[in-house]
Protein backbone atom coordinates (compact mmCIF):
# COMPACT_ATOMS: atom_id res chain seq x y z
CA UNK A 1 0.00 0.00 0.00
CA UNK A 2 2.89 2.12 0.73
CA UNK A 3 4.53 1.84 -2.18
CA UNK A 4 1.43 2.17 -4.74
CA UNK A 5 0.78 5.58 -2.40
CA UNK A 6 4.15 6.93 -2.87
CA UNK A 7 4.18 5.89 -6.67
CA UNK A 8 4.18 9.36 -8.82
CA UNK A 9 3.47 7.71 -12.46
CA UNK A 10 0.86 5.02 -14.34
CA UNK A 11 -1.66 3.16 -12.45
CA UNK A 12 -0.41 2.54 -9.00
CA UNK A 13 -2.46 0.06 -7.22
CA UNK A 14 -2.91 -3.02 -4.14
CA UNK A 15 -5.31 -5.50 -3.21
CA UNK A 16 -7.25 -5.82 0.27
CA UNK A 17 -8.39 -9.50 1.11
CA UNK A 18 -10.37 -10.29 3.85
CA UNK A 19 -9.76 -13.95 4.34
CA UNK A 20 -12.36 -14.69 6.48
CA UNK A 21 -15.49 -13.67 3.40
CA UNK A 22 -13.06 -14.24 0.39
CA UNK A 23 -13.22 -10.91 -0.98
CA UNK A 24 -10.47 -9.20 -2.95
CA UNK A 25 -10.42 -5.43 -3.18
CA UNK A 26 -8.58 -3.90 -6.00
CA UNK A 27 -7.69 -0.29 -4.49
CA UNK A 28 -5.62 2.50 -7.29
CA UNK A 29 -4.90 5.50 -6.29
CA UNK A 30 -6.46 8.57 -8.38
CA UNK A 31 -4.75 10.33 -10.05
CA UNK A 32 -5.65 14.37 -10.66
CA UNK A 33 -7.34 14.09 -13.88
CA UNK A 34 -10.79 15.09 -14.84
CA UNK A 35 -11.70 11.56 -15.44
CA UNK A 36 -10.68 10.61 -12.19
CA UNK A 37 -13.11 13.27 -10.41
CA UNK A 38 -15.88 12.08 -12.36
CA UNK A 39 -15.40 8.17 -11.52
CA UNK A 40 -15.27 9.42 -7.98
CA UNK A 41 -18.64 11.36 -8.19
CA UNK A 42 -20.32 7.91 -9.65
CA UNK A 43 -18.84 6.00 -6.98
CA UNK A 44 -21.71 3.99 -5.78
CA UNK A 45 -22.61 2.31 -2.31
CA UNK A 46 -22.13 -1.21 -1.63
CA UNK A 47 -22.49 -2.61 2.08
CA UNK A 48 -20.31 -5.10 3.48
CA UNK A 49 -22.71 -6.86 6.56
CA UNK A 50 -20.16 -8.46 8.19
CA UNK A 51 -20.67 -7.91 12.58
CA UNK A 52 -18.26 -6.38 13.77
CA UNK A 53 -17.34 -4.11 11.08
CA UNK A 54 -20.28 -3.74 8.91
CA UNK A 55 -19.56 -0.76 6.45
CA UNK A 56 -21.11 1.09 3.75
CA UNK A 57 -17.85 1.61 1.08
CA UNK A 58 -18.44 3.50 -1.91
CA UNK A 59 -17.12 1.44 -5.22
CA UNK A 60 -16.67 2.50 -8.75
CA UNK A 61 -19.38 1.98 -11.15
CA UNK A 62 -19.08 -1.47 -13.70
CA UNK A 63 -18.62 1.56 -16.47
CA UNK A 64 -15.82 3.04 -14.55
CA UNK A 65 -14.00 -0.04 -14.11
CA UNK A 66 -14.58 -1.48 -17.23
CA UNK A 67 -12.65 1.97 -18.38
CA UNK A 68 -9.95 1.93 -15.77
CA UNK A 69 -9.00 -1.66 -16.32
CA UNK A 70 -9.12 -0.64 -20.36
CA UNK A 71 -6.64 1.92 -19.09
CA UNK A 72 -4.34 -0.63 -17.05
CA UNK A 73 -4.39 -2.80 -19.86
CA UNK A 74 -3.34 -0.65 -22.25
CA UNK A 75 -0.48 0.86 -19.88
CA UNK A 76 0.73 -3.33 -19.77
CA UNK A 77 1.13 -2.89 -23.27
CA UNK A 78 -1.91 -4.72 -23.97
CA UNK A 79 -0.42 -8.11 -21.98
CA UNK A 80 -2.05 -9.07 -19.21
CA UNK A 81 -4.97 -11.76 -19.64
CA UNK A 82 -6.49 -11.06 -16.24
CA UNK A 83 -7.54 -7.27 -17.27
CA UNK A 84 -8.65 -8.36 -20.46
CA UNK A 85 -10.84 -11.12 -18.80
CA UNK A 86 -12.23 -9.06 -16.50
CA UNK A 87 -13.14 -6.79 -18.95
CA UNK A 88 -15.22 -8.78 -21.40
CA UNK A 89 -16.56 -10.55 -18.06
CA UNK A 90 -18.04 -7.25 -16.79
CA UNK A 91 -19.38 -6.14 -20.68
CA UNK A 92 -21.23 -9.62 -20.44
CA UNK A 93 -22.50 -9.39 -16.93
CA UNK A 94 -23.78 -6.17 -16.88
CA UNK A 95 -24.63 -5.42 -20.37
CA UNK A 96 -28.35 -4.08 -20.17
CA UNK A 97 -27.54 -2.20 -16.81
CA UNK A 98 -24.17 0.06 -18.94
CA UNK A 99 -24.91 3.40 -19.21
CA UNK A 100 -23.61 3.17 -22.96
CA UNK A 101 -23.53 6.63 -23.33
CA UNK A 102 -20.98 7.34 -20.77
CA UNK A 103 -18.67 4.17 -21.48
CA UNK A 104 -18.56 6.05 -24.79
CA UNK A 105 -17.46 9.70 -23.38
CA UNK A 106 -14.22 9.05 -22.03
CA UNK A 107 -12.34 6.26 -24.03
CA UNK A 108 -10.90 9.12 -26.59
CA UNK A 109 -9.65 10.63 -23.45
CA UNK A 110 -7.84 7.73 -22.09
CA UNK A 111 -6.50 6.80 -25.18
CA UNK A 112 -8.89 3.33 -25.21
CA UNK A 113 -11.78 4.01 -27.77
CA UNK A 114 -9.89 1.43 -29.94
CA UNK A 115 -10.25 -1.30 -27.30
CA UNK A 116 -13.39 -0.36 -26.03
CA UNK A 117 -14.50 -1.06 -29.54
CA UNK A 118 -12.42 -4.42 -29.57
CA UNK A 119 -13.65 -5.77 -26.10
CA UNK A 120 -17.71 -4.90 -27.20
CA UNK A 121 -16.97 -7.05 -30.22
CA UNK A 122 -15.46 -9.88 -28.30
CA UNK A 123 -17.75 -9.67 -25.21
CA UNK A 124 -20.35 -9.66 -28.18
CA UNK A 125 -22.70 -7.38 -26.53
């Protein structure tokens, strides 16, 4: 955690597990960027009910992660399986619940709208 925090360049990032639920958190630091202020304004809610330490944490939208992890993979030079998985995975999941409009604002932005366009046509959504 320290050393994503004290990163000054790409995506820097850890992972939280709680062992006891089997949960893994994938937690990046923001960046100062205009896209990064909006995904934090449509963070949404998402309760964790575990006694003690039941918590409301806020959590990107499926739209905002689908576009962050097109972002990571495209700063791994286009490499890593995992992103790419999880990317088509989400596009499948949650394909009638996307607000398509705004998956389409901000790919030109982040350099993506090529593999947005590749990952719809492979997700085949």
């Amino acid at each position: 955690m320290r050393d994503a925090l004290a990163q000054q360049d790409g995506f820097p990032s850890f992972n939280l597990i709680h062992l006891t639920m089997g949960v893994k958190i994938d937690v990046s630091v923001q960046p100062t960027s205009p896209y990064a202020t909006t995904r934090m304004a449509r963070a949404v809610p998402a309760a964790f009910e575990e006694a003690p330490y039941a918590r409301r944490l806020y959590v990107a939208s499926a739209e905002d992660m689908i576009l962050t992890k097109l972002a990571w993979y495209a700063a791994g030079n286009r490499t890593s399986d995992r992103q790419w998985t999880d990317i088509l995975g989400m596009l499948q999941i949650q394909q009638d619940l996307l607000d398509r409009a705004y998956l389409q604002q901000w790919p030109p932005a982040l350099g993506v709208a090529d593999l947005l366009v590749e990952a719809i046509a492979a997700a085949g959504v």
